[in-house]
PDB file of N, CA and C in Angstrom:
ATOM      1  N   UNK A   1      96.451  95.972 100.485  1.00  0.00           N
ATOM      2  CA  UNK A   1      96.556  97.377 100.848  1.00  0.00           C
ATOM      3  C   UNK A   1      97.860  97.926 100.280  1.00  0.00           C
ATOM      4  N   UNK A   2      97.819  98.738  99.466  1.00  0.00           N
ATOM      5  CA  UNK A   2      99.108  99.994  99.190  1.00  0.00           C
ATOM      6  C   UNK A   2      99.733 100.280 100.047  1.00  0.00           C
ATOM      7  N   UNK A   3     101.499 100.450  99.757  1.00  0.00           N
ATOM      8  CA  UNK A   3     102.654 100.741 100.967  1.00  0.00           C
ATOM      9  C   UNK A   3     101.938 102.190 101.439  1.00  0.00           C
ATOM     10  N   UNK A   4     101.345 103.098 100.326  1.00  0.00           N
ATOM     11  CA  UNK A   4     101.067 104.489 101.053  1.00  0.00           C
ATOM     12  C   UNK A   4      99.984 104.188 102.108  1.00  0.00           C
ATOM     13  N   UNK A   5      99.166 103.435 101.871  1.00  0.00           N
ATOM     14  CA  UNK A   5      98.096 103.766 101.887  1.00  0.00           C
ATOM     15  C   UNK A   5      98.227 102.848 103.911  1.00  0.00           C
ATOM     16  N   UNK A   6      99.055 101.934 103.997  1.00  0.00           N
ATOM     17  CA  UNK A   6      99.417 101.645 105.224  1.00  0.00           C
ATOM     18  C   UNK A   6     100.511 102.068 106.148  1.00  0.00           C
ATOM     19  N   UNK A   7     101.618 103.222 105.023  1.00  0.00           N
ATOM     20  CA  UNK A   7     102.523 104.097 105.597  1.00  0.00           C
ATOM     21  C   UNK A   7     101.398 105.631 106.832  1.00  0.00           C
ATOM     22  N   UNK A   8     100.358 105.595 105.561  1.00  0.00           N
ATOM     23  CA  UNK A   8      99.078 107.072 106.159  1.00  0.00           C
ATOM     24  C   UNK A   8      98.849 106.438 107.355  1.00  0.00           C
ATOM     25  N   UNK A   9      98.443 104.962 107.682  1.00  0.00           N
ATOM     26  CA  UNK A   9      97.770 104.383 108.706  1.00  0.00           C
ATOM     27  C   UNK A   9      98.305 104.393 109.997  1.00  0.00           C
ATOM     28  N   UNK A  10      99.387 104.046 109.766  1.00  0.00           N
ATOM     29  CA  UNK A  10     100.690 104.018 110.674  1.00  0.00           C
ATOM     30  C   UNK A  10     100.859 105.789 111.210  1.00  0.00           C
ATOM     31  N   UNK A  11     101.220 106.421 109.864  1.00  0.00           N
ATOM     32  CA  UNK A  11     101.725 107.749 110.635  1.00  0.00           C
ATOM     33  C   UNK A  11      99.861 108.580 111.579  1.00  0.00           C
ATOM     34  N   UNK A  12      99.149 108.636 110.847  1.00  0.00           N
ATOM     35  CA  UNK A  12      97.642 108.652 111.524  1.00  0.00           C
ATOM     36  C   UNK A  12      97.764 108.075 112.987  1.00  0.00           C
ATOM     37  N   UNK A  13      97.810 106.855 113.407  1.00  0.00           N
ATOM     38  CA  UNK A  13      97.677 106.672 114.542  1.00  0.00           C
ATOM     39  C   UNK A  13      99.031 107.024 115.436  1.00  0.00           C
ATOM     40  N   UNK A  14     100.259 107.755 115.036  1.00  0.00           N
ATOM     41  CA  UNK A  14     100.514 108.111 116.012  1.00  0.00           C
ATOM     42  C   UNK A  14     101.942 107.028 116.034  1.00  0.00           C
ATOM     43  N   UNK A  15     101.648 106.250 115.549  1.00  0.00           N
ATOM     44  CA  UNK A  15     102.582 104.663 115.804  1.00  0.00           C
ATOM     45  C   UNK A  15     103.913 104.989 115.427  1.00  0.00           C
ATOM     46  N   UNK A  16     104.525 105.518 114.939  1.00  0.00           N
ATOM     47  CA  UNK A  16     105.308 106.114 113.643  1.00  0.00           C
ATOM     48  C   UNK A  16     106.010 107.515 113.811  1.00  0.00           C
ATOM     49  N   UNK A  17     107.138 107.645 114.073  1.00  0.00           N
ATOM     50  CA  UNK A  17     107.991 108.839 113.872  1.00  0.00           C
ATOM     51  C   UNK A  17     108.325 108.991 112.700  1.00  0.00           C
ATOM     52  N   UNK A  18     108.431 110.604 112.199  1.00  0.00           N
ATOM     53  CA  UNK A  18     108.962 110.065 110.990  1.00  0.00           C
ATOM     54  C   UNK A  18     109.763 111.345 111.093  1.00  0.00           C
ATOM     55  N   UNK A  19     111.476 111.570 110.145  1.00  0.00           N
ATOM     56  CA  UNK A  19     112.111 112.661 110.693  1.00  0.00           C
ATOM     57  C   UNK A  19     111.494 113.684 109.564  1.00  0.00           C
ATOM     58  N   UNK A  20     112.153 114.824 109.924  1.00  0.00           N
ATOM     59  CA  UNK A  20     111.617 115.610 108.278  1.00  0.00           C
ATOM     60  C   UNK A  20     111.668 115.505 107.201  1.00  0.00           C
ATOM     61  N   UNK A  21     112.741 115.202 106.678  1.00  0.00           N
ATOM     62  CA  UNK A  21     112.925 114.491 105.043  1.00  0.00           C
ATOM     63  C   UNK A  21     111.614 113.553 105.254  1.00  0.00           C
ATOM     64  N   UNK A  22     111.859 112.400 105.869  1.00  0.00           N
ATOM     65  CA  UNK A  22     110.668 111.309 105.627  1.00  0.00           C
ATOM     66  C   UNK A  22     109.616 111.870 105.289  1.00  0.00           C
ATOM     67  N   UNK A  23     109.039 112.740 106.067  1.00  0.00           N
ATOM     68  CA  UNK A  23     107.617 113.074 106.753  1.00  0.00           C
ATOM     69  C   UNK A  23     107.359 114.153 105.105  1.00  0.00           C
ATOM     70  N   UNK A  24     108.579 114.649 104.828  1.00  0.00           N
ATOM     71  CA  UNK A  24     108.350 115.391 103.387  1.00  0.00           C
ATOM     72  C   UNK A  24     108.697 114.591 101.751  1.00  0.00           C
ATOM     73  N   UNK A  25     108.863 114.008 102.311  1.00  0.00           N
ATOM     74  CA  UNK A  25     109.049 112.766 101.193  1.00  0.00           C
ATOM     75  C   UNK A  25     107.668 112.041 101.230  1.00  0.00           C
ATOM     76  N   UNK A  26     107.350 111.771 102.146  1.00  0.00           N
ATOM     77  CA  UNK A  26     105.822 111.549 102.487  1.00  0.00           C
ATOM     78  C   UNK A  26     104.943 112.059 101.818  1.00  0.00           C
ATOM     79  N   UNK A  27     104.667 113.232 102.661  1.00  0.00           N
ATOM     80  CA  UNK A  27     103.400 114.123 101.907  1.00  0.00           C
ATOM     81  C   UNK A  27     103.474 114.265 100.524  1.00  0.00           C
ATOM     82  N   UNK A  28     105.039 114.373  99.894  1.00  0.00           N
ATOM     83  CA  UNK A  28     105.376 114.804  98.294  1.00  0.00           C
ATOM     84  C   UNK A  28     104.063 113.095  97.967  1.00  0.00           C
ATOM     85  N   UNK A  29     104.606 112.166  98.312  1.00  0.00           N
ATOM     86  CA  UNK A  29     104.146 110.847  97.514  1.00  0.00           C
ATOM     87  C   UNK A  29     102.758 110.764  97.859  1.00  0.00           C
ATOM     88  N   UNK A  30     101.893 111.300  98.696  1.00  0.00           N
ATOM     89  CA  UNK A  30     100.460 111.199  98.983  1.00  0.00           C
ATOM     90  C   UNK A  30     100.153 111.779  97.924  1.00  0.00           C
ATOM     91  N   UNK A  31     100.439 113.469  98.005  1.00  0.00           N
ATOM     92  CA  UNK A  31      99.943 114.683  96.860  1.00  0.00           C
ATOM     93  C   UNK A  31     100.030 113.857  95.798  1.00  0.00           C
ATOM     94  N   UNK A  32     101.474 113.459  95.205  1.00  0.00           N
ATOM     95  CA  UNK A  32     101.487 112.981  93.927  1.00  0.00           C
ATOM     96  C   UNK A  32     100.831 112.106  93.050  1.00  0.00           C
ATOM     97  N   UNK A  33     100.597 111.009  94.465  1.00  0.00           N
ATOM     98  CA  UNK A  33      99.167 109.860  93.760  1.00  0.00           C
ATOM     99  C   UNK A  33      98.048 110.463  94.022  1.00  0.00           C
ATOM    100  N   UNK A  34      97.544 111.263  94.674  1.00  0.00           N
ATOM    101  CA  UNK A  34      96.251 111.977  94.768  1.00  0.00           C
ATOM    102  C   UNK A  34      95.888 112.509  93.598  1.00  0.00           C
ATOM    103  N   UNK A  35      96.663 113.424  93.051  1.00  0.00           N
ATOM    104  CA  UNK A  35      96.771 114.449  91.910  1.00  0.00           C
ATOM    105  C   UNK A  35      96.809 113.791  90.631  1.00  0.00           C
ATOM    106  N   UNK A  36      97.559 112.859  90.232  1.00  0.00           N
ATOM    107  CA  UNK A  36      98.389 111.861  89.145  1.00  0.00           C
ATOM    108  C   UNK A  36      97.831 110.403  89.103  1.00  0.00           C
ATOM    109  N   UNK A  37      96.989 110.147  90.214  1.00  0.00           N
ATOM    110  CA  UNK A  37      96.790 108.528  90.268  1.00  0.00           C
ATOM    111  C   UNK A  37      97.793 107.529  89.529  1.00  0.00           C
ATOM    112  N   UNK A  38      98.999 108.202  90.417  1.00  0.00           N
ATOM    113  CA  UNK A  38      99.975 106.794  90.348  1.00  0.00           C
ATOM    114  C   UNK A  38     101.677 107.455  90.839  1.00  0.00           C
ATOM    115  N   UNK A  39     102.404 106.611  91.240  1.00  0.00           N
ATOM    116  CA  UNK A  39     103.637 106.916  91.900  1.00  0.00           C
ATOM    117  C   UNK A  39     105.072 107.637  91.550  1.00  0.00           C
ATOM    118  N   UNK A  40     105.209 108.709  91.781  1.00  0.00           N
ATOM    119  CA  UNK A  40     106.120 109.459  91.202  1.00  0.00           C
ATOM    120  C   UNK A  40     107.446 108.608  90.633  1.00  0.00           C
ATOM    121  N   UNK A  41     107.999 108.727  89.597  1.00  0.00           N
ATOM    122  CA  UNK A  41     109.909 108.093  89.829  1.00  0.00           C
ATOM    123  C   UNK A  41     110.358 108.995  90.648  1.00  0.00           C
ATOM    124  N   UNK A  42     111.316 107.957  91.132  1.00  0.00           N
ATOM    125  CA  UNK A  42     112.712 108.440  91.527  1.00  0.00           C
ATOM    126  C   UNK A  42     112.878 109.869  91.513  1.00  0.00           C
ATOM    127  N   UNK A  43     113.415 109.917  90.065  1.00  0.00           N
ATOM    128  CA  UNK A  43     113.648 111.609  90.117  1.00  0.00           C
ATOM    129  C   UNK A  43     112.709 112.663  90.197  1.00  0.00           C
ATOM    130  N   UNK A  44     111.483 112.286  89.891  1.00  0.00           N
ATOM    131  CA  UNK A  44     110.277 113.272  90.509  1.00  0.00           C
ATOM    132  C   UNK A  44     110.586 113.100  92.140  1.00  0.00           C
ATOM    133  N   UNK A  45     110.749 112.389  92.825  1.00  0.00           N
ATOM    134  CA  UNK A  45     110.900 112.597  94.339  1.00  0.00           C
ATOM    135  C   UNK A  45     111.767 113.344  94.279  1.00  0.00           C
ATOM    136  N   UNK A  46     112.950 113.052  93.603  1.00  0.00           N
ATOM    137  CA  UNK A  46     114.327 113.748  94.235  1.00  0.00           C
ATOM    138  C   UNK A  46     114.137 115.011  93.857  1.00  0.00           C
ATOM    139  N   UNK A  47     113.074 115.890  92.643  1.00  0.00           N
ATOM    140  CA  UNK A  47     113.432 116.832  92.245  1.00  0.00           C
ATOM    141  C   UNK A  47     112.604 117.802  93.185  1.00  0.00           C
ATOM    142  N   UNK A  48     111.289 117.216  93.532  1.00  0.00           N
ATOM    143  CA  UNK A  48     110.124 118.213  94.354  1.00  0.00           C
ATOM    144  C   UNK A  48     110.841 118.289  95.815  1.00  0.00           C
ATOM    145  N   UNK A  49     111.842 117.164  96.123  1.00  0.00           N
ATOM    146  CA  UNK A  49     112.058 117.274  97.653  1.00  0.00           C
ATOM    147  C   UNK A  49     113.676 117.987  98.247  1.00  0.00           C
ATOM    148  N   UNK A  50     114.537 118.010  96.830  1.00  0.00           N
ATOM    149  CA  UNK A  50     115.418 118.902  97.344  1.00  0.00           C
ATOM    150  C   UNK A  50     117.131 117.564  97.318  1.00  0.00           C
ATOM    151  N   UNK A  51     116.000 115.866  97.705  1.00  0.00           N
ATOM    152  CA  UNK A  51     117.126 115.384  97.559  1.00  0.00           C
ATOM    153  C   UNK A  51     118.378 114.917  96.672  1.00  0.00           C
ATOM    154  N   UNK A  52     119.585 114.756  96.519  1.00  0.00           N
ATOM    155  CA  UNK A  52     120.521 115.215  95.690  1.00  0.00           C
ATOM    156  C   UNK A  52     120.369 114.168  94.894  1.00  0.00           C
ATOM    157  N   UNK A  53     119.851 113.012  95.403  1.00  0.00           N
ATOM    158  CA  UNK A  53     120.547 111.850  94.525  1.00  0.00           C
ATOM    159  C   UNK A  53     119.487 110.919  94.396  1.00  0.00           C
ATOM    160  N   UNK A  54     118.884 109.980  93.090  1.00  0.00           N
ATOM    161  CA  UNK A  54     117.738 108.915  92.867  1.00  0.00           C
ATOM    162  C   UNK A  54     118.238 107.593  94.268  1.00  0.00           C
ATOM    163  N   UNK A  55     119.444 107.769  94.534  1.00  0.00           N
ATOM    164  CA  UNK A  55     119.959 106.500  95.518  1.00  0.00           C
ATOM    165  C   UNK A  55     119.542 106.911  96.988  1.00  0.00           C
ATOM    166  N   UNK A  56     119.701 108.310  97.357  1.00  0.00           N
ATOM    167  CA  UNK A  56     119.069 108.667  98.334  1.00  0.00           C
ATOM    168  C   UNK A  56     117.734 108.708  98.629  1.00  0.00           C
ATOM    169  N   UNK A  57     116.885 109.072  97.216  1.00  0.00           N
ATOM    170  CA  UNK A  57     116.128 109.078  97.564  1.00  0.00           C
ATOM    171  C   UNK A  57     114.742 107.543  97.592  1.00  0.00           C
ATOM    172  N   UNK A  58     115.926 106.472  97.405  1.00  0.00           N
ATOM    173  CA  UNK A  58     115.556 104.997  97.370  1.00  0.00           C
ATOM    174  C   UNK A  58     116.109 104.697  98.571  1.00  0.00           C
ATOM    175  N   UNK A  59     116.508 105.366  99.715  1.00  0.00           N
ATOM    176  CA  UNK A  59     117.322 105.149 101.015  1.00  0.00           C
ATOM    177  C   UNK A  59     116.340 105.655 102.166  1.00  0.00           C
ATOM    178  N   UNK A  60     115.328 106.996 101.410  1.00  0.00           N
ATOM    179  CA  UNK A  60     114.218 107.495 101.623  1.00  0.00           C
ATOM    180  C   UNK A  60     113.124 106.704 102.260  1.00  0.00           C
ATOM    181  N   UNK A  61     112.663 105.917 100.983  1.00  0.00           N
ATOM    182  CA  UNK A  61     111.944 104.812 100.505  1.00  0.00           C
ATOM    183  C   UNK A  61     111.667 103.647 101.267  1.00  0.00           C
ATOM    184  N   UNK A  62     112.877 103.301 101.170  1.00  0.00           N
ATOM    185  CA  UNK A  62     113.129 101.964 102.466  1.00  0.00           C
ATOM    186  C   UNK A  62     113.020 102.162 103.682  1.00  0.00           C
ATOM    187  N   UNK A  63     113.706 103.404 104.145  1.00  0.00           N
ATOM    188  CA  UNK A  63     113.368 103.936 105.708  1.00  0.00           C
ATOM    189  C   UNK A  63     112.078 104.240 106.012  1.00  0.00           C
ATOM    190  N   UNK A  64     111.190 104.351 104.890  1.00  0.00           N
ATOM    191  CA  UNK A  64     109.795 104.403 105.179  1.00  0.00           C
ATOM    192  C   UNK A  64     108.764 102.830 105.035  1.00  0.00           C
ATOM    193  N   UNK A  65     109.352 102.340 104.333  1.00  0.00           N
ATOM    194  CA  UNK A  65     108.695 101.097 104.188  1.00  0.00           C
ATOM    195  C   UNK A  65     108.819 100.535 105.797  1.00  0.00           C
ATOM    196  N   UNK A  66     110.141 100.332 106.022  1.00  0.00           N
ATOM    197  CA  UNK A  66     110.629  99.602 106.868  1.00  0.00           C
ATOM    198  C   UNK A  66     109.845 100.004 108.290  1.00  0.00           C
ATOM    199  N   UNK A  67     109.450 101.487 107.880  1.00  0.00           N
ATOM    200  CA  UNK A  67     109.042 101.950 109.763  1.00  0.00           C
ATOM    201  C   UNK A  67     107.237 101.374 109.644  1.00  0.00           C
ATOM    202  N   UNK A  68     106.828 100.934 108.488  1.00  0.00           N
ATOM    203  CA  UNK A  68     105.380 100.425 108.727  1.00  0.00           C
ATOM    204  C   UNK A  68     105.605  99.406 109.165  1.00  0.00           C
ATOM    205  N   UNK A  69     106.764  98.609 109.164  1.00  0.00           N
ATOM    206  CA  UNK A  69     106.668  96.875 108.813  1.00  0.00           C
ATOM    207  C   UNK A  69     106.831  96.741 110.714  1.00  0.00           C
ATOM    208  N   UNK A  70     107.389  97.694 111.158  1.00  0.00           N
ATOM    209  CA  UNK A  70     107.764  97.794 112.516  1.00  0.00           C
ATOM    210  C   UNK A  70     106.584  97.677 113.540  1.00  0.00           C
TER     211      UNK A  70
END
């Protein structure tokens, strides 16, 4: 199973907070493989979502991985 595709599962049932950045960092990476069939870089996240930096937005990343693994 795909990190998105068990990040959706997680936030779907409810299991899962996610703050706003996340939750919009989120939706940016659903749309993007929906649309593109396949995973934005770095700086495509950082540029659609506002965040300043490719390191932040790999700080993003992990805080989301990490809240499925939970």
């Amino acid at each position: 199973m795909s990190f998105l595709k068990e990040v959706r599962e997680e936030v779907q049932k409810s299991k899962v907070e996610l703050t706003e950045k996340e939750y919009e960092v989120y939706q940016f990476l659903i749309k993007y493989v929906k649309e593109q069939g396949y995973s934005p870089s770095l700086r495509e996240i950082s540029k659609a979502t506002g965040i300043a930096s490719t390191s932040d937005v790999k700080f993003y990343l992990d805080k989301l991985e990490n809240k499925k693994k939970d």
